[in-house]
PDB file of N, CA and C in Angstrom:
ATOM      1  N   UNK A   1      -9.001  15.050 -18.500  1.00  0.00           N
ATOM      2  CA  UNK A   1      -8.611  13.875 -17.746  1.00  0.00           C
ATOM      3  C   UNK A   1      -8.076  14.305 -16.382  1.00  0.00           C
ATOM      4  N   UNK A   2      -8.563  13.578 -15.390  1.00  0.00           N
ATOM      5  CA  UNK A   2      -7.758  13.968 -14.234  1.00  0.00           C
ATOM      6  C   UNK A   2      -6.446  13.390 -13.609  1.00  0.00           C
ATOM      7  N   UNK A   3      -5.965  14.384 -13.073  1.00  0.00           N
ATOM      8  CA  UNK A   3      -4.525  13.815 -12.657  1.00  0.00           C
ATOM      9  C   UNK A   3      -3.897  14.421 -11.260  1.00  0.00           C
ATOM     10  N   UNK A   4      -3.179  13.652 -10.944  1.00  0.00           N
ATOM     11  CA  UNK A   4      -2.342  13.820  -9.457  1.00  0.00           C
ATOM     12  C   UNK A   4      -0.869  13.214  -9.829  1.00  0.00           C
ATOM     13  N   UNK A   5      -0.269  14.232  -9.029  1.00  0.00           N
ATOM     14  CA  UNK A   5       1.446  13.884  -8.831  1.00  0.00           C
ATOM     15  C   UNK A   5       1.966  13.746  -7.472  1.00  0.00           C
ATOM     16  N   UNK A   6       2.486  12.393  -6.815  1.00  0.00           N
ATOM     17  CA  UNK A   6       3.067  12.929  -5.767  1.00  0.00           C
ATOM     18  C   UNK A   6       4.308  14.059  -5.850  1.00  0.00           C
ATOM     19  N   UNK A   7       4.475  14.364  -4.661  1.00  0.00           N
ATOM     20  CA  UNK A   7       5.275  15.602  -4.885  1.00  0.00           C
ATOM     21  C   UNK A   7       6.656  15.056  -4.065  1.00  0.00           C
ATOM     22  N   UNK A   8       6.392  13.877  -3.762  1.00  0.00           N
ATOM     23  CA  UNK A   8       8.142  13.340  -3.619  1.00  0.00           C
ATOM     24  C   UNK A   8       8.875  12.675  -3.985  1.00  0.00           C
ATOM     25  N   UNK A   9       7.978  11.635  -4.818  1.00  0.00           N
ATOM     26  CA  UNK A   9       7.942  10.716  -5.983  1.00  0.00           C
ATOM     27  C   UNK A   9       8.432  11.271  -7.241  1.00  0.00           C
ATOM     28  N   UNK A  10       7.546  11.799  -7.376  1.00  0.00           N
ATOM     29  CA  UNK A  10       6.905  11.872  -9.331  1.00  0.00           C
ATOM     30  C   UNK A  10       5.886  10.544  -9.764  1.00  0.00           C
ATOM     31  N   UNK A  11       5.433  10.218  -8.607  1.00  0.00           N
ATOM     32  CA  UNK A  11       4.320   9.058  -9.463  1.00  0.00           C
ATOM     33  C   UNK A  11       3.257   9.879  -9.952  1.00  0.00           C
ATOM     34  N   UNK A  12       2.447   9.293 -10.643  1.00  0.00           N
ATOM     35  CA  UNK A  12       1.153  10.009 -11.443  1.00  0.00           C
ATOM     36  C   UNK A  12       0.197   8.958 -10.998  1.00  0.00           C
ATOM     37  N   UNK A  13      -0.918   9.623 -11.149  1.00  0.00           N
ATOM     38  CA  UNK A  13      -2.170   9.059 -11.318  1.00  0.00           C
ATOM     39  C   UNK A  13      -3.373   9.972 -11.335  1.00  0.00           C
ATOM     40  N   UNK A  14      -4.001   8.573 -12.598  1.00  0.00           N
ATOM     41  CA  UNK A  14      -4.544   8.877 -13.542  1.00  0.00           C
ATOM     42  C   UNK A  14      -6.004   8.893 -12.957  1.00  0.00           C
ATOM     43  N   UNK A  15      -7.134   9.215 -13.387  1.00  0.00           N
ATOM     44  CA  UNK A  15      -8.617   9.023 -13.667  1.00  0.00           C
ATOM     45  C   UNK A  15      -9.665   9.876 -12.511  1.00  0.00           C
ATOM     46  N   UNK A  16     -10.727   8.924 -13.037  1.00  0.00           N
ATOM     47  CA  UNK A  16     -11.577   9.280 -12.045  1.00  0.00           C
ATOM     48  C   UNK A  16     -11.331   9.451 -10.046  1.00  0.00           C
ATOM     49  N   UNK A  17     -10.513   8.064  -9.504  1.00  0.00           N
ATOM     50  CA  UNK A  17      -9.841   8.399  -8.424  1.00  0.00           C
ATOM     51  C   UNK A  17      -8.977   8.475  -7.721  1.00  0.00           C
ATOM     52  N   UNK A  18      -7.987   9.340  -8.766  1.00  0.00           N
ATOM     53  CA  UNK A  18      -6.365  10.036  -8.574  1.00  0.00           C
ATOM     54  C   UNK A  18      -6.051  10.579  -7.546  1.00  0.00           C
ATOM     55  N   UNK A  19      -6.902  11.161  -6.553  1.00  0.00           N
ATOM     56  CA  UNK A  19      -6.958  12.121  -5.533  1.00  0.00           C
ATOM     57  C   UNK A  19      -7.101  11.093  -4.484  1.00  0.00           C
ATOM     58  N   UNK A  20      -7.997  10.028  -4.438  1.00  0.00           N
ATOM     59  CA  UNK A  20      -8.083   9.461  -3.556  1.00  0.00           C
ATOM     60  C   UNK A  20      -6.649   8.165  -3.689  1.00  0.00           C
ATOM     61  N   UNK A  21      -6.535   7.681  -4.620  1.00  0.00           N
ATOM     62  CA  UNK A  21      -4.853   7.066  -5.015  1.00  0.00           C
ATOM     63  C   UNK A  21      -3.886   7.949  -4.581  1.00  0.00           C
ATOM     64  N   UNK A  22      -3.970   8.813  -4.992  1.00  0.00           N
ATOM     65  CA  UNK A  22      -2.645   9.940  -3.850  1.00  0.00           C
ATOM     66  C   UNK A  22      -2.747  10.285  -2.961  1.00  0.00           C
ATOM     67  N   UNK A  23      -3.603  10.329  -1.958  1.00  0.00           N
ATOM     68  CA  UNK A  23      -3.565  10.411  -1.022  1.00  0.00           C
ATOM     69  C   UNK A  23      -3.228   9.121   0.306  1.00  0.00           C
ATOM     70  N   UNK A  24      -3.825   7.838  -0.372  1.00  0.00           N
ATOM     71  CA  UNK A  24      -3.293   6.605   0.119  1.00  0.00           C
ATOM     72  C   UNK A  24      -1.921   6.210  -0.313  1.00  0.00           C
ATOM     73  N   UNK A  25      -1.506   6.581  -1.682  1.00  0.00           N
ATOM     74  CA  UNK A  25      -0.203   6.325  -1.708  1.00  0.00           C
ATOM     75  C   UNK A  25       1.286   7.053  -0.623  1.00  0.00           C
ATOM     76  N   UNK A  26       0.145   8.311  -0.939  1.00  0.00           N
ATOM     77  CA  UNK A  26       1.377   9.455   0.326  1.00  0.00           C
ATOM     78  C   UNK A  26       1.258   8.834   1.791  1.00  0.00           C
ATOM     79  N   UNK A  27       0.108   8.018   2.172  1.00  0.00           N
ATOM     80  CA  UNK A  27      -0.316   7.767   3.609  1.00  0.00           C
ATOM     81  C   UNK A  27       0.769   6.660   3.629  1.00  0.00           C
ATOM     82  N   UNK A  28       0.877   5.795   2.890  1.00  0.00           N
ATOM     83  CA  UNK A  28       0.956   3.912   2.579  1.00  0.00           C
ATOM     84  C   UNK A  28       2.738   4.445   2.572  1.00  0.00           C
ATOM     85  N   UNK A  29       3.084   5.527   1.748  1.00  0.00           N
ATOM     86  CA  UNK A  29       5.175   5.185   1.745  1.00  0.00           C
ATOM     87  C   UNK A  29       5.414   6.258   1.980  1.00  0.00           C
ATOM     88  N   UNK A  30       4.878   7.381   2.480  1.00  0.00           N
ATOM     89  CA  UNK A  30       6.199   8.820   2.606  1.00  0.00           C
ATOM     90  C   UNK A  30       5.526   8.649   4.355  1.00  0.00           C
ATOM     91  N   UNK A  31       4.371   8.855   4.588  1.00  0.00           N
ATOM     92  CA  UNK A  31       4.725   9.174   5.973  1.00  0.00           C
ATOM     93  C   UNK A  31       5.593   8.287   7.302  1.00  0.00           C
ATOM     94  N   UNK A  32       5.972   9.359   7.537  1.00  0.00           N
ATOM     95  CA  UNK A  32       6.809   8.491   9.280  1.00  0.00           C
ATOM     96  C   UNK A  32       6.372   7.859  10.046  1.00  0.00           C
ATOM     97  N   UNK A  33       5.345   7.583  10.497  1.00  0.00           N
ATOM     98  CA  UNK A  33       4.909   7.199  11.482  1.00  0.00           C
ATOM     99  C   UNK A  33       4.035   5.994  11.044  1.00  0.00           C
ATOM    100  N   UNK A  34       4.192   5.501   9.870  1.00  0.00           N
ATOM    101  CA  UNK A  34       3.874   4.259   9.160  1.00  0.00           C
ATOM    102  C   UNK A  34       3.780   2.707   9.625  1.00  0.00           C
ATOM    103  N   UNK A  35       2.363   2.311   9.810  1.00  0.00           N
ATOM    104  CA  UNK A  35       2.495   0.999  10.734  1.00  0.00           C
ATOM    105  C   UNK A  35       2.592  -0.153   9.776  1.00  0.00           C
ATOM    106  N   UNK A  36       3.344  -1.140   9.850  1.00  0.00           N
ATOM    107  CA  UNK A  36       3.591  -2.155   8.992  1.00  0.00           C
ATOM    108  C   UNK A  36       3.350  -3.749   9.605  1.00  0.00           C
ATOM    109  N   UNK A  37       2.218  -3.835   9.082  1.00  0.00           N
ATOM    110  CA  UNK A  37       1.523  -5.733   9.640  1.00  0.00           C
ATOM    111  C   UNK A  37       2.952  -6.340   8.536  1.00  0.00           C
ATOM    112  N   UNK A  38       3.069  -7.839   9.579  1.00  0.00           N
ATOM    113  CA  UNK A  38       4.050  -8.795   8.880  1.00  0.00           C
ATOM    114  C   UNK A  38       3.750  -9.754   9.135  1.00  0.00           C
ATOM    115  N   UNK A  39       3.981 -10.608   8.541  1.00  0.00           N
ATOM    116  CA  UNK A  39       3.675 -12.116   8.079  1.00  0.00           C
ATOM    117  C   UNK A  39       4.021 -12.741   9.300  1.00  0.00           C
ATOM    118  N   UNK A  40       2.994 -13.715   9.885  1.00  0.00           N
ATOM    119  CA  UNK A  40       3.972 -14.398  11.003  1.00  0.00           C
ATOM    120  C   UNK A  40       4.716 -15.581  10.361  1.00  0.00           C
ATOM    121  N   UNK A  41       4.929 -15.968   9.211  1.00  0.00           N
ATOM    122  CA  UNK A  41       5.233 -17.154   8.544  1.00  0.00           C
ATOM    123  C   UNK A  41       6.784 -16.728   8.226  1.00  0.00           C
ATOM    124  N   UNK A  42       7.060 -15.598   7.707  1.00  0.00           N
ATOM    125  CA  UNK A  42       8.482 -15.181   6.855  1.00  0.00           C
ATOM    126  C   UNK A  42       8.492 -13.466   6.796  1.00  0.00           C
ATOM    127  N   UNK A  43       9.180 -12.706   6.329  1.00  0.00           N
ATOM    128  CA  UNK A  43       9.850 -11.866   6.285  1.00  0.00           C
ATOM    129  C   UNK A  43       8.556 -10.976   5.689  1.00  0.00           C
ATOM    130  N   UNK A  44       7.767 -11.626   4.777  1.00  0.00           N
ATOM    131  CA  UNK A  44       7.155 -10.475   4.394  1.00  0.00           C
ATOM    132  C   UNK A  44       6.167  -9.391   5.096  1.00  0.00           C
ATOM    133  N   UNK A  45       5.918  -7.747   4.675  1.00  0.00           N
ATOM    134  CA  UNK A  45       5.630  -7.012   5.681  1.00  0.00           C
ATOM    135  C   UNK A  45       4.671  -6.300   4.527  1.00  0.00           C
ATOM    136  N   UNK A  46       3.717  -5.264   4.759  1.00  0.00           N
ATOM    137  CA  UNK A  46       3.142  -4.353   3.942  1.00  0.00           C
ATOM    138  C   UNK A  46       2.025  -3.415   4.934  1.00  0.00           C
ATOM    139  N   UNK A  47       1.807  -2.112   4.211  1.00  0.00           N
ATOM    140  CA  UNK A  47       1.147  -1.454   4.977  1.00  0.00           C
ATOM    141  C   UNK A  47      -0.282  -1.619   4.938  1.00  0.00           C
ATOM    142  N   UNK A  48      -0.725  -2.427   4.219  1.00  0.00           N
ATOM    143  CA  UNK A  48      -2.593  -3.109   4.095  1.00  0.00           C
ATOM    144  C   UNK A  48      -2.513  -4.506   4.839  1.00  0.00           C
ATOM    145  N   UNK A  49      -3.088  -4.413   6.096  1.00  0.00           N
ATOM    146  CA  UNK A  49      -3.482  -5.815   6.924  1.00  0.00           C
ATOM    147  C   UNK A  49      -3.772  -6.841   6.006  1.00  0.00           C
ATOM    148  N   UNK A  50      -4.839  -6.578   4.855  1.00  0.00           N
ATOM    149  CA  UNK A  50      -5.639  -7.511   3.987  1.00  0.00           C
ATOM    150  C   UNK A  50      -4.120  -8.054   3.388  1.00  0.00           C
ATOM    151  N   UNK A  51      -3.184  -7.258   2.537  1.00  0.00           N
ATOM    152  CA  UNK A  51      -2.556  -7.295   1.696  1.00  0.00           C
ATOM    153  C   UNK A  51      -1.587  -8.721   2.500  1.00  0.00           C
ATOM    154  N   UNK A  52      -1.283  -8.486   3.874  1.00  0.00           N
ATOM    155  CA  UNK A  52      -0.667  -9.865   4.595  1.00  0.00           C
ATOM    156  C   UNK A  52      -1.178 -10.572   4.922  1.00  0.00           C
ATOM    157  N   UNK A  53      -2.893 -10.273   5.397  1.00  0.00           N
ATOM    158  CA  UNK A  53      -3.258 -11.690   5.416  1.00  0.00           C
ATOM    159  C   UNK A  53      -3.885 -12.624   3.870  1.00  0.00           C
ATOM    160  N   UNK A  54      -3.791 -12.206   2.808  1.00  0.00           N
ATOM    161  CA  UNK A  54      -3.380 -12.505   1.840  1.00  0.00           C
ATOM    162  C   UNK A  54      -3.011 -13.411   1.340  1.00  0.00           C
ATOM    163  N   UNK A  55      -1.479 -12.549   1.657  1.00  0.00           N
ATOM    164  CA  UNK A  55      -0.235 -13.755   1.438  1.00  0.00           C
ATOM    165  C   UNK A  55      -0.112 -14.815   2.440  1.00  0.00           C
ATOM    166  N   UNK A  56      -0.610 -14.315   3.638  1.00  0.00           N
ATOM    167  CA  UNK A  56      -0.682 -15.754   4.192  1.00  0.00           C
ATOM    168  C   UNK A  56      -1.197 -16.929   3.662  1.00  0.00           C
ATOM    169  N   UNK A  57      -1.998 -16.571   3.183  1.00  0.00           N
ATOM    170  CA  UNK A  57      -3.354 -17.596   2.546  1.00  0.00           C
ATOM    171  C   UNK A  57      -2.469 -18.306   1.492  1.00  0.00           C
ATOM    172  N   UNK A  58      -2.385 -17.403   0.599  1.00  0.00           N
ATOM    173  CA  UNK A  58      -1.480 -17.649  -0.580  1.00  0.00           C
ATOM    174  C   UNK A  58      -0.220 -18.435  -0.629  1.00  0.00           C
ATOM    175  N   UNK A  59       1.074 -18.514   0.024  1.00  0.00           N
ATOM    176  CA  UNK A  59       2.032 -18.914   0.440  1.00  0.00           C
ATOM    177  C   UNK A  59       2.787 -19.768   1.424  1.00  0.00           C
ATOM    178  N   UNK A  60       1.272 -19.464   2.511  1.00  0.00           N
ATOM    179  CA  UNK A  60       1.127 -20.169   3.674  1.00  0.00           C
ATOM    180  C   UNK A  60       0.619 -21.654   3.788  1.00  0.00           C
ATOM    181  N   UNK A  61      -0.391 -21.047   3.474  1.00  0.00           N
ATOM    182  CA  UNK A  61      -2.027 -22.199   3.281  1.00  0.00           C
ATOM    183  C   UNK A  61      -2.746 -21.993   4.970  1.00  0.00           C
ATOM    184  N   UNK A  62      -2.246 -20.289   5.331  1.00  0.00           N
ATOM    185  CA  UNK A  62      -2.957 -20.680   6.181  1.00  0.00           C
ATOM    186  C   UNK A  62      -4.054 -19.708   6.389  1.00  0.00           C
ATOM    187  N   UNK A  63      -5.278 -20.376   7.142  1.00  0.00           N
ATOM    188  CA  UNK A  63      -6.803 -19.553   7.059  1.00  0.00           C
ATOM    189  C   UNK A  63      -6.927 -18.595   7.395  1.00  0.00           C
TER     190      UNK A  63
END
């Protein structure tokens, strides 16, 4: 089975694409220089564009 650990965490992951999951996870919360899209509606923020415009959709109602 394959596996990956972050090494600042301790998260795991599992399977076929562990390597590519750890490597977006290390990109997405340990590095510094981390760009963060935010909601123009409320507070919420995340490091996947999709992931806010999303919630816009979702919470918002808007297109």
């Amino acid at each position: 089975m394959n596996r990956a650990a972050c090494t600042f965490c301790q998260k795991e992951f599992n399977g076929t694409y562990c390597r590519g999951n750890l490597q977006r996870h290390m990109r997405e919360e340990h590095l510094q220089a981390q760009e963060k899209h935010c909601c123009r509606f409320c507070d919420h923020s995340s490091a996947r564009k999709h992931n806010v415009r999303d919630h816009e959709k979702r919470k918002h109602g808007y297109p």
